[in-house]
Protein backbone atom coordinates (compact mmCIF):
# COMPACT_ATOMS: atom_id res chain seq x y z
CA UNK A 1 99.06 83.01 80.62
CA UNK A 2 99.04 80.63 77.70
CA UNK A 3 98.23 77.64 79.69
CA UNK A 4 95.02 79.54 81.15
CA UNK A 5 93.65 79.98 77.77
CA UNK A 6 90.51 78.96 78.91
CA UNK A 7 90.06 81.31 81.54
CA UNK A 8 88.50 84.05 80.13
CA UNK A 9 90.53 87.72 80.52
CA UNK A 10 87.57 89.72 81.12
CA UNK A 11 86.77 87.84 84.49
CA UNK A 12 90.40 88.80 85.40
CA UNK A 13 89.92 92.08 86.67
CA UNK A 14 89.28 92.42 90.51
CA UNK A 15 88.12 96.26 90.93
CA UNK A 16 87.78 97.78 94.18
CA UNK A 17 84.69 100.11 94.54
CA UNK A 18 83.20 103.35 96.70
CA UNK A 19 79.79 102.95 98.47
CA UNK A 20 77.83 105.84 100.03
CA UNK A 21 79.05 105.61 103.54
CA UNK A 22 82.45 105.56 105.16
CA UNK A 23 83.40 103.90 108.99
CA UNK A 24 81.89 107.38 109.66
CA UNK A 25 79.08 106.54 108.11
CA UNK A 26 78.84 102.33 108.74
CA UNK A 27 80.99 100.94 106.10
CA UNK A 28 84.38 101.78 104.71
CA UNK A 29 85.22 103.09 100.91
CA UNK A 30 86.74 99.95 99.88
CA UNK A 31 83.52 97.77 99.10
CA UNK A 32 84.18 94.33 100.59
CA UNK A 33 83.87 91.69 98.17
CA UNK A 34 85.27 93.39 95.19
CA UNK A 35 88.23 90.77 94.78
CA UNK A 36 86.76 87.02 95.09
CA UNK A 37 88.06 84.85 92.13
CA UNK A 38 91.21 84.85 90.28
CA UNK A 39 92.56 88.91 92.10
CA UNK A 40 96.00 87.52 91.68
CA UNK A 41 96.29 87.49 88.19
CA UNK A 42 96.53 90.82 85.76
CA UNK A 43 94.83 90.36 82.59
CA UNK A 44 96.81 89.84 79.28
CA UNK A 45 97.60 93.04 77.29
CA UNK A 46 94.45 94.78 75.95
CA UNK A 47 91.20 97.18 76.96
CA UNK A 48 88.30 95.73 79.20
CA UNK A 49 85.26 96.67 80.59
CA UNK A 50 82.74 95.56 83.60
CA UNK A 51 79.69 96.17 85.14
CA UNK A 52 79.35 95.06 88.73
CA UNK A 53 76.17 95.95 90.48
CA UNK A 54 75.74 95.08 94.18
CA UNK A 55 72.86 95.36 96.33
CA UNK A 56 73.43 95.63 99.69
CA UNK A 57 70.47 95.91 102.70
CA UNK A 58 71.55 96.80 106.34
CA UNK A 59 71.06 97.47 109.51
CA UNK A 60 72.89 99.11 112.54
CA UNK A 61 71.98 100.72 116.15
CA UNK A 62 74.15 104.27 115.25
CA UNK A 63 75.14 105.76 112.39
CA UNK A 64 77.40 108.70 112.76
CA UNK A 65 77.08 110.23 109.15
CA UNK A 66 77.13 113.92 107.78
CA UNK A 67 77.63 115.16 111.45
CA UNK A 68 74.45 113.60 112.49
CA UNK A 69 74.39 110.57 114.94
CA UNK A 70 71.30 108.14 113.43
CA UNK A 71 69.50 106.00 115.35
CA UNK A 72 67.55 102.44 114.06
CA UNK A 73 68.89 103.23 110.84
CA UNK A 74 67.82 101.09 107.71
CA UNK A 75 69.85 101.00 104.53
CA UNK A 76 68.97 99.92 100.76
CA UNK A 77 71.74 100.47 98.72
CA UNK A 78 71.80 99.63 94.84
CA UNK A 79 75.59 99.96 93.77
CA UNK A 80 76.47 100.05 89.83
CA UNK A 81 80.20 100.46 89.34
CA UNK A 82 81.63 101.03 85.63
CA UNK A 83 84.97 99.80 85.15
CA UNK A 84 87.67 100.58 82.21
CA UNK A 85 90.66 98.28 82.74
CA UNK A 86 93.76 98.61 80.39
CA UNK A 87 96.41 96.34 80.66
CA UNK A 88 99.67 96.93 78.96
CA UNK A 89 102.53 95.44 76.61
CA UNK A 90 105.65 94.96 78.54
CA UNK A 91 106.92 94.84 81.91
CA UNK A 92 107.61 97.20 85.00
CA UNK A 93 110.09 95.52 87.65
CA UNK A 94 109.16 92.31 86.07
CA UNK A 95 105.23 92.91 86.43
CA UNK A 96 102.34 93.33 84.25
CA UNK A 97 101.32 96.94 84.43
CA UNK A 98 97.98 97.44 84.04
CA UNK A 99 94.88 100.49 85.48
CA UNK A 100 91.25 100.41 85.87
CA UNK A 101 89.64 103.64 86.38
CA UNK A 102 85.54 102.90 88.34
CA UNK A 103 83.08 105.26 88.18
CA UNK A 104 80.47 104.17 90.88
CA UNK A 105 76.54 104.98 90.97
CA UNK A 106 74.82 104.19 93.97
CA UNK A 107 70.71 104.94 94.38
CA UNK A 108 70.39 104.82 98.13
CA UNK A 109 67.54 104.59 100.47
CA UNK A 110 67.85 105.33 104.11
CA UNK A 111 64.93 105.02 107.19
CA UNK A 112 65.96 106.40 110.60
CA UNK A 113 63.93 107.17 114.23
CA UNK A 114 66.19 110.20 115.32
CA UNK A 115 69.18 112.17 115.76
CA UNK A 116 71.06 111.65 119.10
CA UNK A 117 72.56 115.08 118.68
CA UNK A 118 68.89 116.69 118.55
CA UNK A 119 67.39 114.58 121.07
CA UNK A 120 64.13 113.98 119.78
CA UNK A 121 63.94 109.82 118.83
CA UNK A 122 60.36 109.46 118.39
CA UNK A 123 59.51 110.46 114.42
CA UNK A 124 60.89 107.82 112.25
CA UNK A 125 62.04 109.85 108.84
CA UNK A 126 63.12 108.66 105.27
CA UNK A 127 65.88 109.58 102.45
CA UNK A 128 66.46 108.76 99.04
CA UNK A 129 68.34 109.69 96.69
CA UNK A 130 70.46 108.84 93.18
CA UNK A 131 73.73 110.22 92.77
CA UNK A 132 77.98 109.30 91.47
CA UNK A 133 80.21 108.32 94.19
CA UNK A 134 83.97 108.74 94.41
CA UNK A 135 85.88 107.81 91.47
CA UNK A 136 88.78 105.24 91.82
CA UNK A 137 91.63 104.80 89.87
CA UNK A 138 93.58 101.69 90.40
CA UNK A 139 97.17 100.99 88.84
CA UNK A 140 98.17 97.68 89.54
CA UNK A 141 101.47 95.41 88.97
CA UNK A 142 100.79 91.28 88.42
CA UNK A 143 103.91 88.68 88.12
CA UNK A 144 103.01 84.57 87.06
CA UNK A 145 104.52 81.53 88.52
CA UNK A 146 103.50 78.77 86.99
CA UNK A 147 100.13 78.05 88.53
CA UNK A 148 100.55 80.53 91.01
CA UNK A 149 99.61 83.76 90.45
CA UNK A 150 100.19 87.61 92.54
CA UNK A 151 99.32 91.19 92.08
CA UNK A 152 99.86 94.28 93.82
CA UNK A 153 97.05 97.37 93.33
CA UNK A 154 97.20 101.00 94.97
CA UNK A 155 93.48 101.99 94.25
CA UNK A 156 92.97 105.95 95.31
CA UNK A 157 89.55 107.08 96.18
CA UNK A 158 89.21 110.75 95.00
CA UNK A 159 86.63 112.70 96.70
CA UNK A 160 84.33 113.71 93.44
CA UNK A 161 80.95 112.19 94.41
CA UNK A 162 78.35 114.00 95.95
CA UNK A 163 78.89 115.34 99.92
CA UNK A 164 76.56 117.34 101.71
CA UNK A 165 76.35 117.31 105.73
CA UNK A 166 73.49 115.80 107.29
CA UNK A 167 70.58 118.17 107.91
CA UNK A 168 67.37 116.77 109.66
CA UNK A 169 64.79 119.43 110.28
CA UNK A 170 62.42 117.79 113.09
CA UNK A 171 59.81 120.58 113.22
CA UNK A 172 58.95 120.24 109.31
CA UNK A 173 60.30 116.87 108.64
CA UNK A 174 62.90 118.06 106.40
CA UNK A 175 66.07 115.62 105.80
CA UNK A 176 68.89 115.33 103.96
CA UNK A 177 71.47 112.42 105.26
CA UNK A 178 72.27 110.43 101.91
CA UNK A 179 75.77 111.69 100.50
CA UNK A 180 77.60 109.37 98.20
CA UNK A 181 80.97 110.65 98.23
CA UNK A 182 83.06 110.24 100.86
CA UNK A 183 84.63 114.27 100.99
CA UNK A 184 88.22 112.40 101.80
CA UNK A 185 90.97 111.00 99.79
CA UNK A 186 91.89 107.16 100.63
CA UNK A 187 94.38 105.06 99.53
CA UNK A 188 94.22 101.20 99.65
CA UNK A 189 97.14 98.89 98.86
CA UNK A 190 96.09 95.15 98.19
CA UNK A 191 98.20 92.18 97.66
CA UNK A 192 96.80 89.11 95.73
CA UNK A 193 97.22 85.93 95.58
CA UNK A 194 96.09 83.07 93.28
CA UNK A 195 96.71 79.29 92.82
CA UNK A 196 95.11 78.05 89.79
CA UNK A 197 95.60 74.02 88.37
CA UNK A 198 94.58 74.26 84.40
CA UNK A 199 94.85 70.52 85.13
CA UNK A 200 92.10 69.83 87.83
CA UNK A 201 90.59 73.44 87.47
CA UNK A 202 91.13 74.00 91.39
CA UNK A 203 91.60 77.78 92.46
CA UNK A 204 92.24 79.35 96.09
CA UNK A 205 92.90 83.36 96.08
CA UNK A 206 93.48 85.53 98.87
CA UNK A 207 93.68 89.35 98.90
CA UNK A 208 94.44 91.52 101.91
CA UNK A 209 94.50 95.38 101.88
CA UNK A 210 94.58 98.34 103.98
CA UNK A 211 92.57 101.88 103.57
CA UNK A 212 94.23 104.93 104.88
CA UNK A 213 91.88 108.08 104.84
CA UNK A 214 92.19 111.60 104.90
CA UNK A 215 90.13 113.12 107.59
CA UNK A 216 86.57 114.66 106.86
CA UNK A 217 87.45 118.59 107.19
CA UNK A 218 83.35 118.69 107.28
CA UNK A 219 83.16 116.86 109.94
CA UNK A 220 86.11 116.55 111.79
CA UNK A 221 86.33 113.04 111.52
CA UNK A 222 89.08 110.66 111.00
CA UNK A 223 88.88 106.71 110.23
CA UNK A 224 91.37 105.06 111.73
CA UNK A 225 93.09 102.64 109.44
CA UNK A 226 90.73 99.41 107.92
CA UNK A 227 91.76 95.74 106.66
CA UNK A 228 90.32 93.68 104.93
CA UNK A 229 90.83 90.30 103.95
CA UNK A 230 89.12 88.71 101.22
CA UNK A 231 89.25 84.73 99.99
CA UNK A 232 87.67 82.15 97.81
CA UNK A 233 87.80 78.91 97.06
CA UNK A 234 86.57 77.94 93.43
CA UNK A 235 86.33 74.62 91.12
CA UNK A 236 86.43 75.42 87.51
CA UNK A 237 84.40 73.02 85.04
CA UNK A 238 84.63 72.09 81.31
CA UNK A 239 82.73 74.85 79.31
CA UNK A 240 83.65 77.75 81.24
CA UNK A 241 81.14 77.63 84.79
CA UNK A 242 82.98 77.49 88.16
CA UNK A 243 81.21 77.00 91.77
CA UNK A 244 82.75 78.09 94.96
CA UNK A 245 82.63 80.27 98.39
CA UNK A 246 84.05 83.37 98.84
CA UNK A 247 84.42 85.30 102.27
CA UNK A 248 85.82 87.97 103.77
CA UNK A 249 86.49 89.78 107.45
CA UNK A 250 87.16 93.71 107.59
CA UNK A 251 88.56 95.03 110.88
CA UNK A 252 89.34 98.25 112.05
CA UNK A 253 92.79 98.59 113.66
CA UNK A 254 93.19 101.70 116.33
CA UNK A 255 89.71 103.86 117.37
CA UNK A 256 88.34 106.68 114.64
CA UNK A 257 89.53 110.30 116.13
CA UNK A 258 89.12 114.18 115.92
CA UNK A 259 85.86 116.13 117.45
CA UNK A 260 83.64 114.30 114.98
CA UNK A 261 84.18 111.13 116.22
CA UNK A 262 84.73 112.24 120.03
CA UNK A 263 80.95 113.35 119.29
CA UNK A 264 79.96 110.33 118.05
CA UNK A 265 81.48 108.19 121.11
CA UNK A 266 79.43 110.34 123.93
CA UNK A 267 76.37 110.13 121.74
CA UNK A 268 76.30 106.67 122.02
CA UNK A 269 78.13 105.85 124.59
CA UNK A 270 80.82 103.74 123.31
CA UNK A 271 84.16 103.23 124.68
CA UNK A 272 85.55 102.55 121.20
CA UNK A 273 84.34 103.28 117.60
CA UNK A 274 86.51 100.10 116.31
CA UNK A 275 84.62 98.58 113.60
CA UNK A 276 84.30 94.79 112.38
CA UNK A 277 82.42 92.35 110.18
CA UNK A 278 82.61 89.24 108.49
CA UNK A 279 81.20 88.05 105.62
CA UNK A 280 80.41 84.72 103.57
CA UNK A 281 78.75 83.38 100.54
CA UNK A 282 78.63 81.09 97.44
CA UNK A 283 79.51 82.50 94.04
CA UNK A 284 79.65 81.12 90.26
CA UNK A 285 81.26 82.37 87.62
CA UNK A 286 80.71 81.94 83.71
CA UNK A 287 83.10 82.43 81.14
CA UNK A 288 82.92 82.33 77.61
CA UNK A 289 83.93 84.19 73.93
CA UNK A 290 82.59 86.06 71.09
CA UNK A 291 84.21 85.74 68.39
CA UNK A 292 87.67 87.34 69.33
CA UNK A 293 86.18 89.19 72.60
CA UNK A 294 86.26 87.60 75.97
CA UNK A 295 82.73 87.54 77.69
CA UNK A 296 82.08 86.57 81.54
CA UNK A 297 79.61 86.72 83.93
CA UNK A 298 79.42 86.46 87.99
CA UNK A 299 76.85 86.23 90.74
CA UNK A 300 77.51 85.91 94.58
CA UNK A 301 75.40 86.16 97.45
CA UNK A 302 77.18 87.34 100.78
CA UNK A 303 75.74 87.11 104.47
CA UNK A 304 77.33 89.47 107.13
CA UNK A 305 78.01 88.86 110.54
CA UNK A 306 79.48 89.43 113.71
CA UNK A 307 79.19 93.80 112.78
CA UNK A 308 79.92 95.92 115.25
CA UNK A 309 80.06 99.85 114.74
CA UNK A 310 79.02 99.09 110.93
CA UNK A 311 76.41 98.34 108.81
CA UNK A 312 75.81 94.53 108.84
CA UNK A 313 74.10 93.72 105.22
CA UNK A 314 72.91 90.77 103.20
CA UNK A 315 74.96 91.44 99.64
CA UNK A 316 73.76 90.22 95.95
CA UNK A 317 76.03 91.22 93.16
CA UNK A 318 76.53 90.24 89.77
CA UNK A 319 79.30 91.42 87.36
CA UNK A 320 78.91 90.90 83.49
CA UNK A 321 82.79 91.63 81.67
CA UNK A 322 83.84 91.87 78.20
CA UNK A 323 87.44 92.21 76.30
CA UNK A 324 87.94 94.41 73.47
């Protein structure tokens, strides 16, 4: 780490993060493009803290969410997650050992025509609501190899935020379909991978994980498993800016299951509920110190494509970081 000296520790920490919706729901509870820069590399010994706040407005046909199935659905999400990272002295099987623990806060707006299970498509309602999501805690093991640079991070989604089934009450325009927990457990294992040059400040990371939920008793749903692959590309600069792209493509492998998604399928019907989307945009990152305290910054814009049984979203974030 002594040769990276100029890479501030604070932008180090890649934390994964809970939104309000699930698959069921039209996104997963891993928030794609939470690792971008630098996810290979553990930060040095010490206590940090971030701030990442994403906004994220989509669209999709259905949304299958609360035991409701949505139609023309609308989605405004603003996403603050609060991050404490601690990374520790020593080694465990020749690793850096270090945990962040993310408390998310998403204010959510949601605009809908109808409910498929109801039949009646023709009032166009409204939902909005502030509330905590799941928290996440997220022990993680790094190793360095000369420039090159690998982690691997368990994050566990506990189900703490706020559930409540879908209700929509047609005759006196009564809703409730925002929840922002997820009323399941997850777990997500993520590899990283970085190659950084101190020399000509080039970087390429890679992360690629896997969520594995419990099922929604509520709903009788079950997510089949979700990838996702994350990458960027970066050029760092004398005086601590770096420019790059950063991407990602999430992909659902097998079909969601139980009666809650069997109910979903003839809703709609779909032959599968196997879920996709890709996603790409530029990002910058700033890094700089405070006396003895590491300070960074990041923005980056993502564009999604290609979505199918998901939300498909344009994404602004920005991240400010500091090091005790």
């Amino acid at each position: 780490m002594r040769r990276l000296r100029w890479l501030t520790p604070a932008l180090l920490m890649a934390t994964p993060g809970g939104t309000a919706w699930a698959t069921e729901g039209g996104s997963g509870a891993y928030l794609l493009g939470s690792r971008d820069s630098v996810p290979g590399i553990v930060p040095p010994p010490g206590t940090y803290t971030s701030v990442d706040t994403f906004h994220l407005d989509g669209n999709v046909d259905f949304l299958a969410i609360g035991g409701a199935v949505l139609t023309d659905v609308h989605a405004d999400l603003w996403i603050s997650k609060i991050n404490m990272t601690h990374s520790f002295e020593g080694n465990v099987l020749g690793g850096r050992p270090a945990v962040t623990v993310t408390l998310p806060v998403v204010t959510g707006n949601i605009a809908f025509r109808g409910d498929l299970v109801q039949q009646d498509l023709n009032l166009r309602f409204k939902d909005s609501d502030t509330g905590l999501s799941d928290v996440i805690v997220n022990p993680m093991l790094g190793w360095d190899e000369g420039i090159n640079h690998y982690s691997i991070a368990v994050s566990i989604f506990l189900p703490t935020g706020f559930y409540d089934p879908t209700s929509v009450d047609f005759q006196n325009r009564q809703i409730q379909a925002l929840s922002f927990g997820k009323n399941r457990v997850a777990v997500d294992p993520t590899f990283s991978f970085t190659h950084l040059n101190p020399k000509t400040g080039l970087e390429f990371s890679a992360a690629l994980g896997v969520t594995i939920s419990a099922e929604n008793k509520e709903t009788d749903y079950q997510t089949a498993p979700e990838m996702h692959l994350e990458a960027a590309a970066m050029q760092h600069l004398p005086g601590g800016l770096a420019l790059g792209a950063a991407g990602y493509w999430y992909q659902q492998f097998g079909d969601d299951s139980g009666p809650g998604a069997e109910s979903f399928r003839q809703a709609v019907g779909a032959k599968s509920l196997e879920a996709r989307v890709f996603g790409v945009g530029p990002i910058v990152t700033y890094q700089t110190r405070v006396g003895k305290h590491s300070l960074s910054g990041k923005l980056k814009y993502y564009h999604e494509f290609e979505a199918r049984r998901r939300l498909e979203s344009e994404v602004i974030s920005f991240t400010l970081a500091f090091g005790f």
